[in-house]
Protein backbone atom coordinates (compact mmCIF):
# COMPACT_ATOMS: atom_id res chain seq x y z
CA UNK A 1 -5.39 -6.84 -32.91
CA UNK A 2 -5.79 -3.28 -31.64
CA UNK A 3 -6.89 -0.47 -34.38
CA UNK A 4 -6.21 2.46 -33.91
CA UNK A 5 -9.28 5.15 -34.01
CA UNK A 6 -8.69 8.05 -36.90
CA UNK A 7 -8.49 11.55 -34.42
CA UNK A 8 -8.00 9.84 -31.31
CA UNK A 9 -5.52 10.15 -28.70
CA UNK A 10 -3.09 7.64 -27.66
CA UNK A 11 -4.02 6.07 -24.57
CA UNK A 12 -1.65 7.54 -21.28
CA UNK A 13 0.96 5.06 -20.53
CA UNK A 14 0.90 6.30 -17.06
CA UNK A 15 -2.91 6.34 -16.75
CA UNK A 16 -3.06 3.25 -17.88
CA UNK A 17 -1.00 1.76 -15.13
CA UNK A 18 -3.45 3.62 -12.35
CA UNK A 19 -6.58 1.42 -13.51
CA UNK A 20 -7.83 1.77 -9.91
CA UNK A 21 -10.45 4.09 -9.67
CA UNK A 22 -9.23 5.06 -6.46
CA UNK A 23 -5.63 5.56 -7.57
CA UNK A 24 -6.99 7.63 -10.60
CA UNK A 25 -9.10 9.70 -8.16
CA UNK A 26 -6.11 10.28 -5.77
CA UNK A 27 -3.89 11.35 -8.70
CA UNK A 28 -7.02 13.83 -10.00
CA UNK A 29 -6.72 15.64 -6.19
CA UNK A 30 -3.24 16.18 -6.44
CA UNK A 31 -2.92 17.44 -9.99
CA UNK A 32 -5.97 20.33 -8.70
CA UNK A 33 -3.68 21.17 -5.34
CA UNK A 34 -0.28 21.38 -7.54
CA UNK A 35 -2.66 23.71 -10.00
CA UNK A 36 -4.19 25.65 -7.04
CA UNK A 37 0.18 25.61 -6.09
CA UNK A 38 0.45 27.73 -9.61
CA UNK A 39 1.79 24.64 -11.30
CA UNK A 40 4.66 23.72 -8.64
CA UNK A 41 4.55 20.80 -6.49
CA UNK A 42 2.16 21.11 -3.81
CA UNK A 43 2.67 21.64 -0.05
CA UNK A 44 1.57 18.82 2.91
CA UNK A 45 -0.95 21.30 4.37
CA UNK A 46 -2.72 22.20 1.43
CA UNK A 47 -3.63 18.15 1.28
CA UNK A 48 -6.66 18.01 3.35
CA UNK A 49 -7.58 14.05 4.61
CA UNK A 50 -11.29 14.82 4.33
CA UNK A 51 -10.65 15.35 0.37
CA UNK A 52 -9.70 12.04 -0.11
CA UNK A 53 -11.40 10.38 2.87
CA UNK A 54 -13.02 7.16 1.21
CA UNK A 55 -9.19 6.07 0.17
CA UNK A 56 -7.66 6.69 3.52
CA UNK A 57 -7.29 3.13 4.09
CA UNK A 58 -5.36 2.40 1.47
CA UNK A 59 -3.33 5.76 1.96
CA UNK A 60 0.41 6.15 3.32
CA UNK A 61 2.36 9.20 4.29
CA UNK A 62 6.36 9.11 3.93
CA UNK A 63 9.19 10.92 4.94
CA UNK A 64 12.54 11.43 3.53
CA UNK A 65 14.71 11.32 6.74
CA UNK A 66 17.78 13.37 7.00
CA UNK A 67 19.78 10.43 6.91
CA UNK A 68 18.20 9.75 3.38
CA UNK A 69 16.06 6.93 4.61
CA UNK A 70 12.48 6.54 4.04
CA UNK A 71 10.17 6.23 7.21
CA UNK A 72 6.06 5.47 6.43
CA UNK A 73 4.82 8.21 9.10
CA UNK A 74 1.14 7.10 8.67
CA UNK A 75 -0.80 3.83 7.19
CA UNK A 76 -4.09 3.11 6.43
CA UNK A 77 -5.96 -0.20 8.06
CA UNK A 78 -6.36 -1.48 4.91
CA UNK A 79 -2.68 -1.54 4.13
CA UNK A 80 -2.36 -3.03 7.68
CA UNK A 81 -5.30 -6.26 6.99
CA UNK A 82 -3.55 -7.02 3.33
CA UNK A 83 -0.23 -7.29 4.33
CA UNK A 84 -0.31 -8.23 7.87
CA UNK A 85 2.25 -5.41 8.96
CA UNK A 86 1.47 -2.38 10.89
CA UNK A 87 4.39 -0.13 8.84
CA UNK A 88 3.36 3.37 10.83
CA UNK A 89 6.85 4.66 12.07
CA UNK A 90 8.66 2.11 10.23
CA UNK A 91 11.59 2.37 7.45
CA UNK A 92 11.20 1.08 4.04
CA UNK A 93 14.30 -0.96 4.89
CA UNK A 94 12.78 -2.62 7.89
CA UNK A 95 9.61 -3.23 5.96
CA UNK A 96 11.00 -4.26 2.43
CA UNK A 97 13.25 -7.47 1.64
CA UNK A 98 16.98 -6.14 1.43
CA UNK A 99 16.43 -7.47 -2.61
CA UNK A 100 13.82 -5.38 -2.94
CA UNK A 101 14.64 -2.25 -0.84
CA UNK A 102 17.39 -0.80 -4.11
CA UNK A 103 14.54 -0.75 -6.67
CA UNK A 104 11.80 0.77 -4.62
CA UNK A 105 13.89 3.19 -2.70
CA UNK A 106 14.81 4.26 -6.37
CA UNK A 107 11.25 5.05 -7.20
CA UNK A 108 10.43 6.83 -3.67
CA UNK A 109 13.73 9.07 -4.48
CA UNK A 110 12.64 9.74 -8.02
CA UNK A 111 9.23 11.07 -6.89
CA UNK A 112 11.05 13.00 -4.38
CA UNK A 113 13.57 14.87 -6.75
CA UNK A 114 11.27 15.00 -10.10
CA UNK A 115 9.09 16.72 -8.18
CA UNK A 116 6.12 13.98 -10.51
CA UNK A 117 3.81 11.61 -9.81
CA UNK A 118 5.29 7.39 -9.97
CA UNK A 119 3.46 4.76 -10.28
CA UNK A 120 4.85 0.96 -10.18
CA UNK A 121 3.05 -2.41 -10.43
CA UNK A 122 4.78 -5.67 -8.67
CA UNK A 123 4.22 -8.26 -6.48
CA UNK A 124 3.97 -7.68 -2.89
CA UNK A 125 7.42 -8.06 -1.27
CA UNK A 126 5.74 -9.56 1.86
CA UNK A 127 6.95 -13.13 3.01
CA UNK A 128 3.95 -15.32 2.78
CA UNK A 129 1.68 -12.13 0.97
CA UNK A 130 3.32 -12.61 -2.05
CA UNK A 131 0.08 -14.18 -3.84
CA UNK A 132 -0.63 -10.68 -4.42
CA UNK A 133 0.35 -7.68 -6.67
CA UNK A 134 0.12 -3.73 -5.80
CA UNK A 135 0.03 -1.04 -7.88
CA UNK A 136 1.62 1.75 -5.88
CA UNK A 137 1.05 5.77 -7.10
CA UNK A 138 3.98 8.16 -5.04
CA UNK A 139 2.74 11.29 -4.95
CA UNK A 140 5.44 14.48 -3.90
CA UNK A 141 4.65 17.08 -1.67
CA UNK A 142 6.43 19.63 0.32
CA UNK A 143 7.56 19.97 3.92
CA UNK A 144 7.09 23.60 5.86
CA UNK A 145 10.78 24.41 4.77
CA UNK A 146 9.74 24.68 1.14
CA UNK A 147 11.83 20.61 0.18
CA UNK A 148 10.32 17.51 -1.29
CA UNK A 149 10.68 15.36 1.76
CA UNK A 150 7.16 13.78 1.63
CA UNK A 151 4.95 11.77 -0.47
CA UNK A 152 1.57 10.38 -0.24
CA UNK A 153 1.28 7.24 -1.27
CA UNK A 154 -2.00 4.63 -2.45
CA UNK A 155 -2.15 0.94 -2.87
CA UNK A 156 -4.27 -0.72 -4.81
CA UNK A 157 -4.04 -4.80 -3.93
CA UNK A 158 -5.32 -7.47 -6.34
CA UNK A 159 -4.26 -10.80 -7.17
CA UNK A 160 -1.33 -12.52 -8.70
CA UNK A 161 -1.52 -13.98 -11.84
CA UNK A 162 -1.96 -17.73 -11.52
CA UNK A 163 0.67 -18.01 -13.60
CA UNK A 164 3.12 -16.38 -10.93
CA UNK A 165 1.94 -18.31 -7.90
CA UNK A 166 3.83 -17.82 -4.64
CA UNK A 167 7.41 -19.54 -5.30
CA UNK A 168 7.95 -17.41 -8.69
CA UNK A 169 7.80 -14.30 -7.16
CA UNK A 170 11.62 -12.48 -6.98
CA UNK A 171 11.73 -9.45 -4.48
CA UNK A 172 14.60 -8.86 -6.40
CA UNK A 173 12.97 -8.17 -9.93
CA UNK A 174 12.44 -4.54 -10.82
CA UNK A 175 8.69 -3.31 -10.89
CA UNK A 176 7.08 -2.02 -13.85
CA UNK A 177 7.48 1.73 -13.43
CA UNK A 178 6.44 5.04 -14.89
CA UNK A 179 6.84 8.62 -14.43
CA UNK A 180 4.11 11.05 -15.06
CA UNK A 181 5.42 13.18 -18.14
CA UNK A 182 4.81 17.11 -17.76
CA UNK A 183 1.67 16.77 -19.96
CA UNK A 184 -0.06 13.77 -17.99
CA UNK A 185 -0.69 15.70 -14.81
CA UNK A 186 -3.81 16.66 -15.95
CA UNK A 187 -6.53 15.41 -14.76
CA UNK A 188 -9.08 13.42 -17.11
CA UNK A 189 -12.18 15.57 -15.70
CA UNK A 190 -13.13 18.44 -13.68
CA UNK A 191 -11.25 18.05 -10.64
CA UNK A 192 -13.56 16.10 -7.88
CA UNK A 193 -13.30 15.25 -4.09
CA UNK A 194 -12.64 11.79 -3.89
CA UNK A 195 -14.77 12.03 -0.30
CA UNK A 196 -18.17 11.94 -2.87
């Protein structure tokens, strides 16, 4: 059983779900560019590559479309070796199982208009990856016309839980999700290049 510490704070639901290092670290860039952005979301070319560098492989860049589709405009190698899919120019509909695509879509979208960080943890709709689980973080950003139209996104990969295995997995089931709250963009230090 869990006590609870007299003065301290409740531990971040949404932190909690980026126990990456890396994901934590990507999240800590973009909470300095939206602060250096006077508190507003920030724009795509105030996110320099060579600030996050060491997680480029396990970074993606998307694209709202004007149809309202989602299209993964660049992905890292490391994305490419875990799930055996090269998704640069691809949709998230030609990528994702159609059970899948309605709750993920969702959670690109609510980045998108919330103008907030998302983070969801599932296993990895791939056929014959799904031994796997991601944690992905969706990170908004702003197009040259001023909309939310892009987000940078991270994966972090581990394991299933061997009590999951490969035949329980349902595409269909809805991830566990959260939405950064107005007080959790923060970041938990000084703000850092994740290129150190």
């Amino acid at each position: 059983m869990q006590q609870e510490v007299a003065g301290a704070a409740a531990p971040n639901p949404f932190r909690r779900l980026l126990d990456d290092p890396g994901l934590a670290a990507l999240l800590d860039y973009w909470c300095a560019l939206r602060r250096q952005a006077g508190g507003q979301v920030p724009s795509r070319r105030a996110l320099d590559p060579m600030g996050v560098r060491k997680l480029l492989p396990l970074v993606e860049v998307w694209r709202r479309m004007p149809d309202g589709r989602l299209r993964c405009c660049l992905s890292g190698t490391a994305i490419r070796n875990q799930t055996g899919c090269e998704c640069t120019g691809l949709l998230l509909d030609e990528l994702l199982p159609a059970a899948a695509l309605p709750s993920r879509a969702a959670l690109f979208l609510r980045a998108l208009e919330s103008g907030r960080p998302v983070a969801y943890h599932c296993p990895l709709p791939v056929p014959g990856r799904a031994h796997k689980t991601i944690t992905r973080l969706l990170l908004p950003l702003l197009d040259d016309a001023g909309e939310a139209t892009i987000l940078v996104s991270m994966i972090a990969f581990r394991p299933a839980p061997l009590a999951l295995g490969a035949a329980a997995v349902d595409p269909a089931a809805p991830p566990e999700a959260l939405e950064a709250e107005e007080t959790e963009f923060a970041p938990r230090t000084a703000p850092r290049s994740a290129a150190a």
